[in-house]
Protein backbone atom coordinates (compact mmCIF):
# COMPACT_ATOMS: atom_id res chain seq x y z
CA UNK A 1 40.03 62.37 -17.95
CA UNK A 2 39.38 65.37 -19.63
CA UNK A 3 39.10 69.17 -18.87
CA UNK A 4 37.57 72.64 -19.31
CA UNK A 5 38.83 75.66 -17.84
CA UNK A 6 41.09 74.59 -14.17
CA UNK A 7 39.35 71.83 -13.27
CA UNK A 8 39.98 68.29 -14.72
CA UNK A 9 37.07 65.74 -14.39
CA UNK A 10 37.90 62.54 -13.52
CA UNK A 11 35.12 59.96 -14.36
CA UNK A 12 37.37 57.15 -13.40
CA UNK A 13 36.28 57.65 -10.10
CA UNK A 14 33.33 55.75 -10.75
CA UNK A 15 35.07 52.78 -11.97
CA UNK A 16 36.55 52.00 -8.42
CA UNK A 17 33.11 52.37 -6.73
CA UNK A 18 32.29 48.76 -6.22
CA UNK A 19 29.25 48.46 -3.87
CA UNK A 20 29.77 51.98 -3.04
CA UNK A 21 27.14 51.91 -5.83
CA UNK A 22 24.71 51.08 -3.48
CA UNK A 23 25.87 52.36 -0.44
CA UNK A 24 23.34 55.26 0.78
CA UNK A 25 25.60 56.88 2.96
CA UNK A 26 28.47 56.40 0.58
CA UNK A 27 29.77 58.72 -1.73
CA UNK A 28 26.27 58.85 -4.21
CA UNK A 29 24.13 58.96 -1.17
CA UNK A 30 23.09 61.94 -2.73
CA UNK A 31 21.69 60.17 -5.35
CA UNK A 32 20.04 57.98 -3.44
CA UNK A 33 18.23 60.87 -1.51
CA UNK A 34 16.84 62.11 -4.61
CA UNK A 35 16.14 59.09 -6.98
CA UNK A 36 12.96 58.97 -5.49
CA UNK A 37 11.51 62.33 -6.76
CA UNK A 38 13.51 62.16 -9.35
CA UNK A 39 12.15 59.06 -11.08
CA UNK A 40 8.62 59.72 -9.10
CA UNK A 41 8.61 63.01 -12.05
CA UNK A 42 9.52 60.71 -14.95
CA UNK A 43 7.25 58.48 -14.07
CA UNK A 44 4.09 60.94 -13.98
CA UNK A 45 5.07 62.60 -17.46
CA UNK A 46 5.12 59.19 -18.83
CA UNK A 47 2.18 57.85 -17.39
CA UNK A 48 3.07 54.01 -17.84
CA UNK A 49 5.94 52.59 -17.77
CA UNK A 50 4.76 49.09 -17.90
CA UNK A 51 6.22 46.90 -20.62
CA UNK A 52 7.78 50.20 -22.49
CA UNK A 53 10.95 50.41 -24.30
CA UNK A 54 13.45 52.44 -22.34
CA UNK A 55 16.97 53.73 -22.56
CA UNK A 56 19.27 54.82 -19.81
CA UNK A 57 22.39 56.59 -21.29
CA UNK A 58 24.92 56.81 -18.65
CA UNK A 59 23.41 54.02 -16.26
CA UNK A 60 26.57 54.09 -13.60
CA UNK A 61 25.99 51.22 -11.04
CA UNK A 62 21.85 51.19 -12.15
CA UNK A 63 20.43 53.07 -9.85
CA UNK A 64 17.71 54.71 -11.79
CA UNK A 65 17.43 51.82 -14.14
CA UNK A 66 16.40 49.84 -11.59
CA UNK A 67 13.58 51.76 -10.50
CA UNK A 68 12.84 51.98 -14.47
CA UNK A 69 12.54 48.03 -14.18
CA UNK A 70 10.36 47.95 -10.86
CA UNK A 71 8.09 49.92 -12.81
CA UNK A 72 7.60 47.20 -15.91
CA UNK A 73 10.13 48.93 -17.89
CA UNK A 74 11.72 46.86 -20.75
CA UNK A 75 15.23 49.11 -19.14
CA UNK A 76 18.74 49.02 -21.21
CA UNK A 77 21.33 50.95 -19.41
CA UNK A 78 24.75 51.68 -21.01
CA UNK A 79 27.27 53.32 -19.60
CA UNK A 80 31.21 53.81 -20.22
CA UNK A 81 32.59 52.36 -17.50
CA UNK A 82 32.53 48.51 -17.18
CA UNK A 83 33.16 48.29 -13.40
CA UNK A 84 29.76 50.02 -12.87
CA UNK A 85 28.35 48.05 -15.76
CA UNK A 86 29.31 44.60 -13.71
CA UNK A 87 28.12 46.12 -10.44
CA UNK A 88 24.66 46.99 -11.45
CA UNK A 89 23.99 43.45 -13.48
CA UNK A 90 25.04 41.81 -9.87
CA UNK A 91 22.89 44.16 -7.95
CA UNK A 92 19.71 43.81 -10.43
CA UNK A 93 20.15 40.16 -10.90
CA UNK A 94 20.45 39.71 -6.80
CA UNK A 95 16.85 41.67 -6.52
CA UNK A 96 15.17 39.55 -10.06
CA UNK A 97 15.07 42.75 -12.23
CA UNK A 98 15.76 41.95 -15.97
CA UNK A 99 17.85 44.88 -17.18
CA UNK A 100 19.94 44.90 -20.45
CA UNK A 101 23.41 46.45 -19.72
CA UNK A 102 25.93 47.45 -21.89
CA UNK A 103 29.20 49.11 -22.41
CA UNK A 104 29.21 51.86 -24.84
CA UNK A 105 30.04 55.87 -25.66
CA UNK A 106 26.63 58.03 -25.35
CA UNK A 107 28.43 59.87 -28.05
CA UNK A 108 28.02 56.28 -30.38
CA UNK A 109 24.69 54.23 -29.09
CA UNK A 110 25.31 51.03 -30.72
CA UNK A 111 21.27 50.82 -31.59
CA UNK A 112 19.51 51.52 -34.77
CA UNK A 113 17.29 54.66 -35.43
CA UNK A 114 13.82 54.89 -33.44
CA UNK A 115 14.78 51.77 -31.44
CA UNK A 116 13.41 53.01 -27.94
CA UNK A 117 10.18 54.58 -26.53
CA UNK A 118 11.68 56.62 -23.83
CA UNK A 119 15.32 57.72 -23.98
CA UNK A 120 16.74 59.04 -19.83
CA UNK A 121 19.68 60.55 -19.18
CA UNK A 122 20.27 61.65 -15.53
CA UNK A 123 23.09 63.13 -13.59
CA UNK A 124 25.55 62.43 -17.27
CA UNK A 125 25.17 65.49 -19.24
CA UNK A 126 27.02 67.08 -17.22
CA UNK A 127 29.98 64.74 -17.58
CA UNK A 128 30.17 64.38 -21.39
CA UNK A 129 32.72 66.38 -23.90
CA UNK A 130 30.39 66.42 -26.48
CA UNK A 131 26.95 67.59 -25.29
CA UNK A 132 25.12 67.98 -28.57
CA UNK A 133 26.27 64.51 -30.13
CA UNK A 134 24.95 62.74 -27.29
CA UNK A 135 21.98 64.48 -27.16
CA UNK A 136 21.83 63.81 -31.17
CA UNK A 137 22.61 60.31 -30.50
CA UNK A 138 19.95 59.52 -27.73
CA UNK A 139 17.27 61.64 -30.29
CA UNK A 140 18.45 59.02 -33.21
CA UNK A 141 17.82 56.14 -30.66
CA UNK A 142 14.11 57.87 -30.10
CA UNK A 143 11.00 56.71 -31.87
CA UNK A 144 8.93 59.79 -33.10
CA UNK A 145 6.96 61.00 -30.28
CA UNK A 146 8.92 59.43 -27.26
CA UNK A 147 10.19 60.88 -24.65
CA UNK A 148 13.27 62.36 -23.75
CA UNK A 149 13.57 62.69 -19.74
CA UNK A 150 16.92 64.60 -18.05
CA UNK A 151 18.39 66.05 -15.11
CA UNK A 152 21.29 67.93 -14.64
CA UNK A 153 23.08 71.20 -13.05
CA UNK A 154 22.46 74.06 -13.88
CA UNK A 155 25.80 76.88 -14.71
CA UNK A 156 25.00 79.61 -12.06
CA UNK A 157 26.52 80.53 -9.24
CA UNK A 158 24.59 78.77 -7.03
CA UNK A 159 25.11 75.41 -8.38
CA UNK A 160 29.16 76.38 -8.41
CA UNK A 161 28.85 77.04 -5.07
CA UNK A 162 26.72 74.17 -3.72
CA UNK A 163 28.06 71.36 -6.23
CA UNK A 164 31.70 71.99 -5.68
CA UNK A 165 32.55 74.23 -3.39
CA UNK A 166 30.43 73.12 -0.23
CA UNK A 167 29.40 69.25 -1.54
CA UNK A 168 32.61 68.23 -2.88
CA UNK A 169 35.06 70.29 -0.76
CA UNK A 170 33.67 71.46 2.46
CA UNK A 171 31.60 68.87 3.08
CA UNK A 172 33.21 66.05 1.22
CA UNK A 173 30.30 64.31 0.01
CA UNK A 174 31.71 64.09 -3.79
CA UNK A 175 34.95 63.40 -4.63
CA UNK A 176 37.17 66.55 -5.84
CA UNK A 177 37.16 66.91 -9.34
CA UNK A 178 33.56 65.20 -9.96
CA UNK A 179 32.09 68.34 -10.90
CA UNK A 180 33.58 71.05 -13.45
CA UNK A 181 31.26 74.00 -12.65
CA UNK A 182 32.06 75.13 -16.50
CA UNK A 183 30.53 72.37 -17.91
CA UNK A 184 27.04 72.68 -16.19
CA UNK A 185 24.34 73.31 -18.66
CA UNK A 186 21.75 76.52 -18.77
CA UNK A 187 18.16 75.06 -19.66
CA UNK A 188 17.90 77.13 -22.30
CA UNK A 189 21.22 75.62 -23.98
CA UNK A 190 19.97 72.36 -23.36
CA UNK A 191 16.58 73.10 -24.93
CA UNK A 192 18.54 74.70 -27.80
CA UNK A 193 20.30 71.46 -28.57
CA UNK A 194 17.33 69.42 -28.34
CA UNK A 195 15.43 71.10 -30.72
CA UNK A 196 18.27 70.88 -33.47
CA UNK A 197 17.91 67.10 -32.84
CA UNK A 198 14.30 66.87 -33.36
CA UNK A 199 13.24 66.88 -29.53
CA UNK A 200 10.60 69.80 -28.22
CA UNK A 201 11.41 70.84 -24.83
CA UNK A 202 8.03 70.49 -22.78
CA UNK A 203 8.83 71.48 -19.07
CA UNK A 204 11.79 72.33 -17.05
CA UNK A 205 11.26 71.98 -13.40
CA UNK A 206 13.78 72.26 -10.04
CA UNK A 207 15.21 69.53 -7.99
CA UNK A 208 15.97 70.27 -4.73
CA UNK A 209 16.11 69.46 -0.92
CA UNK A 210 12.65 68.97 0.61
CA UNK A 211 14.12 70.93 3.41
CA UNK A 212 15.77 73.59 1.61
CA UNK A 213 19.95 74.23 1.87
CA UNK A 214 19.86 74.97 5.12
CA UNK A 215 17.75 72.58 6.25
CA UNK A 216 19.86 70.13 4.35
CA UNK A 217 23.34 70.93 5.81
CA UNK A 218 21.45 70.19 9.53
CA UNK A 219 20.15 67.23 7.95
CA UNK A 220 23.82 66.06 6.68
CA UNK A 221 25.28 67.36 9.93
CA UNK A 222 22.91 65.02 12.56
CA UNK A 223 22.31 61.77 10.13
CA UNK A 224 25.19 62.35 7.25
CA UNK A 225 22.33 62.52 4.82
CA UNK A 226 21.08 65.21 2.68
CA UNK A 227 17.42 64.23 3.24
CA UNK A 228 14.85 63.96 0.92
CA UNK A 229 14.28 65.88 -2.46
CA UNK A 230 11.40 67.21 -3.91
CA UNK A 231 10.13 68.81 -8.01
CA UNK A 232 10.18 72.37 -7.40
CA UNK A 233 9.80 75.29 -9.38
CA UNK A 234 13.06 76.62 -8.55
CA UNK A 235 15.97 75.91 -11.46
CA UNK A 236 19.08 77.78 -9.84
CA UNK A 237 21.14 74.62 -8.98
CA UNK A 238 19.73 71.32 -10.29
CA UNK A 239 16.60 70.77 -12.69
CA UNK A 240 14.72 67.53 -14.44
CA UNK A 241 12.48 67.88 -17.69
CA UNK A 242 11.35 66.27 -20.71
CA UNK A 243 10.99 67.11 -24.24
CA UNK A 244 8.88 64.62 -27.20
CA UNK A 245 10.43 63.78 -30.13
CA UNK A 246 8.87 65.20 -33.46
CA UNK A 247 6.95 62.96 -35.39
CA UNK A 248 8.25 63.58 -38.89
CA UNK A 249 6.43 65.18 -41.88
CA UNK A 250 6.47 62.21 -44.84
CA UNK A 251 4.69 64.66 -46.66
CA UNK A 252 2.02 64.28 -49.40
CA UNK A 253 1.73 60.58 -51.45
């Protein structure tokens, strides 16, 4: 565990999910409800997926990296927590999807320099203690002119009170203590600390219910299910976007 401000995050939570992983109407449904527009925008900024060299830091139970591997992806997830790791290698090897899993820090990739075409990290930054060296790390992992893809939360008000106060406590679809609202991330930070790594922010976008709040909370209310999410242009609570890694200047022979 480890804390800003009141609220301590627990990420241990996520080592006693089990199948929960997988359940849609368990405690990620959420994430199920918007993997599909989520990986629907990677997938149009990177045109092909098909037999390229990607990177999931912060993989949980393999969610995204599975759809990452339905796609042709050559998909390594890592993640911390080794409970999640052994849950998504049962769940991709029950559905014949080669993924490479493995435990490790995203603040210490244990890969060498330009080893990946695409480098994803979704629903994690907003977990980590050390933003900037796992963003440095997954930009040392990136080959010159790959991709970086993300989504996260984004520090306003909004998010505070949507995130925590009504998903985690009023409505109880995250555990308390998932979310610190303090350690949400502004775009413009996170753009700021990809371009000291080398990575050029290209577009920020929203990620939101296709219905809207309200429409969600009568969606959760009748079926126990957010609904379906959609790219937006709207940034206030959650947002996706990818930058390219620099292709570096060797200068003149």
């Amino acid at each position: 565990m480890f804390g800003i401000g009141l609220v301590t995050i627990d990420n241990r939570f996520y080592d006693d999910l089990g199948d929960k992983w997988w359940d849609p109407r368990g405690p990620l449904g959420t994430l199920h409800d918007l993997n599909p527009a989520r990986f629907g925008y990677f997938e149009r900024v990177a045109r092909s997926l098909d037999g390229v060299r990607v990177l999931e830091v912060g993989c949980g139970g393999g969610i995204l990296a599975e759809s990452f591997a339905r796609a042709g992806s050559l998909i390594t997830g890592v993640d911390l927590s080794e409970p999640s790791l052994r849950v998504a290698r049962r769940h991709s090897r029950s559905n014949n999807l080669v993924i490479d899993f493995a435990a490790a820090r995203g603040e210490s990739l244990p890969f060498a320099d330009s080893s990946f075409d695409v480098v994803v990290s979704a629903d994690f930054l907003e977990h980590v203690s050390d933003l900037d060296q796992v963003v440095g790390e997954c930009a040392r992992a990136l080959k010159p002119g790959g991709l970086f893809l993300y989504d996260t939360i984004n520090r306003t008000l909004r998010a505070r009170v949507i995130a925590v106060w009504l998903l985690e406590r009023v409505l109880g679809l995250i555990p308390p203590n998932t979310h610190d609202a303090n350690m949400f991330i502004k775009p413009a930070e996170l753009e700021a600390i990809m371009a000291r790594h080398g990575i050029e922010n290209r577009e920020t976008r929203g990620l939101e219910p296709e219905s809207g709040p309200v429409g969600a909370l009568l969606s959760f209310i009748k079926t126990g299910r957010l609904g379906a999410f959609k790219i937006s242009g709207g940034t206030s609570i959650s947002y996706v976007g990818y930058g390219v890694k620099i292709e570096e200047d060797v200068g003149p022979f």
